[in-house]
Protein backbone atom coordinates (compact mmCIF):
# COMPACT_ATOMS: atom_id res chain seq x y z
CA UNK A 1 0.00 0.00 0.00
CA UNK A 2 1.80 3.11 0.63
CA UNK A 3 4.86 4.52 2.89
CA UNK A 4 4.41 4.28 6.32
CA UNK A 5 3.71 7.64 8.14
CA UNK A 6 6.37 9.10 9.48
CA UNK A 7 6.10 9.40 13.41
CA UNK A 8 5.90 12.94 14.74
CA UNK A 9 9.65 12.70 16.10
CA UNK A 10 10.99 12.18 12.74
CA UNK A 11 8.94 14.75 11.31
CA UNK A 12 10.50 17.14 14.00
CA UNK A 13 13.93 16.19 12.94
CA UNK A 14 13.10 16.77 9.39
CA UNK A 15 12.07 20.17 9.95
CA UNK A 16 14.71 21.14 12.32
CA UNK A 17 17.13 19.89 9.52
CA UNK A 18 15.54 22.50 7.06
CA UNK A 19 15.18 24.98 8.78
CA UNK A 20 19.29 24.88 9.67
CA UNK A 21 19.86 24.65 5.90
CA UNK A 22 17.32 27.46 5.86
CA UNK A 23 19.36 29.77 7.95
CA UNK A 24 22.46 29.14 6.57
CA UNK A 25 21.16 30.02 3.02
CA UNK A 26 19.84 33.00 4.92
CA UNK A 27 23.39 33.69 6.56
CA UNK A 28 25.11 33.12 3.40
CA UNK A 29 22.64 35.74 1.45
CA UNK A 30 22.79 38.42 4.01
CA UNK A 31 26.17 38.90 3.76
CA UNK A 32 26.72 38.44 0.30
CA UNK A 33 23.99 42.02 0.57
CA UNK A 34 26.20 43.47 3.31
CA UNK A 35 28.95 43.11 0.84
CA UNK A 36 26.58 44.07 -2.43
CA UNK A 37 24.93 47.05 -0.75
CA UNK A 38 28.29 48.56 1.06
CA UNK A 39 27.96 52.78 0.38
CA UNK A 40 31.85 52.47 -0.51
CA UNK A 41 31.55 49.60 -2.96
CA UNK A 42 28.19 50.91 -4.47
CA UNK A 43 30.10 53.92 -5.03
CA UNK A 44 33.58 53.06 -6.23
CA UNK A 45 31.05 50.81 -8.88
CA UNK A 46 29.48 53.52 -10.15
CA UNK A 47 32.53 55.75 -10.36
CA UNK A 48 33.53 53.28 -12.43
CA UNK A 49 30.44 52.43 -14.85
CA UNK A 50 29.85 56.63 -15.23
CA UNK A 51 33.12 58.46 -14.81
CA UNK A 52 31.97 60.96 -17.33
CA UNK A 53 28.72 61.55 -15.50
CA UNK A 54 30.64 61.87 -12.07
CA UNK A 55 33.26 64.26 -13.33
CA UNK A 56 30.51 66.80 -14.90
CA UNK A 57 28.51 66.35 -11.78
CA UNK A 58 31.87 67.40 -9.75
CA UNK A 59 32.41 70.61 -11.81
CA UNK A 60 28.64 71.43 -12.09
CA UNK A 61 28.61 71.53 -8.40
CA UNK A 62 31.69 73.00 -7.94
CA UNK A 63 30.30 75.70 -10.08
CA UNK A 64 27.66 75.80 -8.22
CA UNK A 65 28.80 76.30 -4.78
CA UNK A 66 31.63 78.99 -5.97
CA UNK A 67 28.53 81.10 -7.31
CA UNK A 68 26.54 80.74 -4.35
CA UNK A 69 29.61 81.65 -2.27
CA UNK A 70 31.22 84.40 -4.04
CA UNK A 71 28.63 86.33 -6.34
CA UNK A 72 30.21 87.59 -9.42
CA UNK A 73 31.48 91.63 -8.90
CA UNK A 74 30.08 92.68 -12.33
CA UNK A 75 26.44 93.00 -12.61
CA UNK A 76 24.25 95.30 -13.63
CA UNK A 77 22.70 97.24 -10.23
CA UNK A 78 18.69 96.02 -11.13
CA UNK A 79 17.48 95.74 -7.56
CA UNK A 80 19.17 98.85 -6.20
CA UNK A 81 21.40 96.85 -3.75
CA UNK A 82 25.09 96.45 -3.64
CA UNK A 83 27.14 93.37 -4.85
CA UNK A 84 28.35 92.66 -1.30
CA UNK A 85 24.81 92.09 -0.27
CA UNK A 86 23.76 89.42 -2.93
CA UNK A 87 24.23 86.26 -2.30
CA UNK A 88 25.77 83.49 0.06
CA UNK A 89 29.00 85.61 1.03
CA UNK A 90 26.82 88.65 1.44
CA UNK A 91 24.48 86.38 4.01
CA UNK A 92 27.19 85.12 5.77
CA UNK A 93 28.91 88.62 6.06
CA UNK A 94 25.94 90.05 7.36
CA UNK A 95 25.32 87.67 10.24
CA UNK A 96 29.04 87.83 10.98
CA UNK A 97 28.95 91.63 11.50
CA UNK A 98 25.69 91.40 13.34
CA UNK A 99 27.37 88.89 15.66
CA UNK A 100 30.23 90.69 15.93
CA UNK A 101 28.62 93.78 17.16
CA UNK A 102 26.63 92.05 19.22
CA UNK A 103 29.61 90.85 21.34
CA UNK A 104 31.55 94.06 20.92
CA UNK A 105 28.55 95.76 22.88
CA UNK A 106 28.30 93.12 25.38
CA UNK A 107 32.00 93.09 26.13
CA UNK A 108 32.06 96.96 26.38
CA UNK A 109 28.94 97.03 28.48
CA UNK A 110 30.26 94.66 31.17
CA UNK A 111 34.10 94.54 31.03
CA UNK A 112 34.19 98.66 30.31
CA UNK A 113 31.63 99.63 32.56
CA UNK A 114 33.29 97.90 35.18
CA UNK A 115 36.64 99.08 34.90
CA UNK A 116 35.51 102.68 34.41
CA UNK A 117 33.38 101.98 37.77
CA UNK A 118 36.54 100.80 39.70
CA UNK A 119 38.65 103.63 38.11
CA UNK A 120 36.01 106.39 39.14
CA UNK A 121 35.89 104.50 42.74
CA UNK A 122 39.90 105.37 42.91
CA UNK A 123 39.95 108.64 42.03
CA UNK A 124 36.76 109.63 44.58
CA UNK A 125 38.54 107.68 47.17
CA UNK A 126 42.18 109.42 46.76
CA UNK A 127 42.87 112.09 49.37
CA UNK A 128 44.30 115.60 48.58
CA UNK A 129 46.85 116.81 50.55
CA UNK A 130 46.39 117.12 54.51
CA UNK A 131 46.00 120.67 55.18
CA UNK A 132 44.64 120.29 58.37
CA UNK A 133 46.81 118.66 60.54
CA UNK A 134 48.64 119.51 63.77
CA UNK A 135 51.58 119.03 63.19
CA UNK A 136 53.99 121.18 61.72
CA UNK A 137 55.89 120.86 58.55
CA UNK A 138 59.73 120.85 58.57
């Protein structure tokens, strides 16, 4: 008639075999992605398949980023301001000074107000000559 069945501890084996094989397969796999999907080696792969497209990408953005930097001096005055206003560089400039300022007037309103409080303190303090005293000059 048939196979026999297969008792219930067998079939436990048999499954526990599989699903070893199973994660080995699964071991194996995951690091052959690790390796596949590595940032560095995706990258150094398509550096090499599209070296053109890399290299006009570099200078594009390189362009890019020097014009957004440092506008260009020569330009016609449309919007009525000045050339060191446009721009990233004319951005940055102006929070720098604004900083700048801002700690120049904090440092003068707590360091120089101080020391022109302890100088003023001296002089009120000093004593002029003794005029009335008892005893007699030689």
């Amino acid at each position: 008639m048939g196979r026999p069945q297969p008792t219930t501890a067998e079939l436990k084996r048999q499954l526990l075999l599989e699903l070893d094989s199973a994660r080995a397969e699964l071991t194996y796999e995951s690091r052959l992605a690790r390796t596949e999907w590595n940032p560095a080696t995706l990258a150094r792969r398509s550096l090499e398949k599209h070296k053109l497209a890399w290299i006009v990408g570099g200078v594009v953005t390189g362009l890019l980023a020097i014009r957004l930097i440092f506008p260009p001096k020569i330009r016609s005055d449309k919007f009525g301001g000045s050339d060191t206003k446009r721009g990233f560089s004319g951005m940055m400039s102006g929070l720098f000074f604004t900083v700048a300022r801002r700690a120049a007037m904090n440092f003068a309103t707590t360091h120089l107000k101080d020391h022109l409080q302890n100088y003023i303190a001296t002089v009120l303090k000093r004593q002029g000559p003794d005029t009335h005293s008892h005893v007699a000059r030689v």
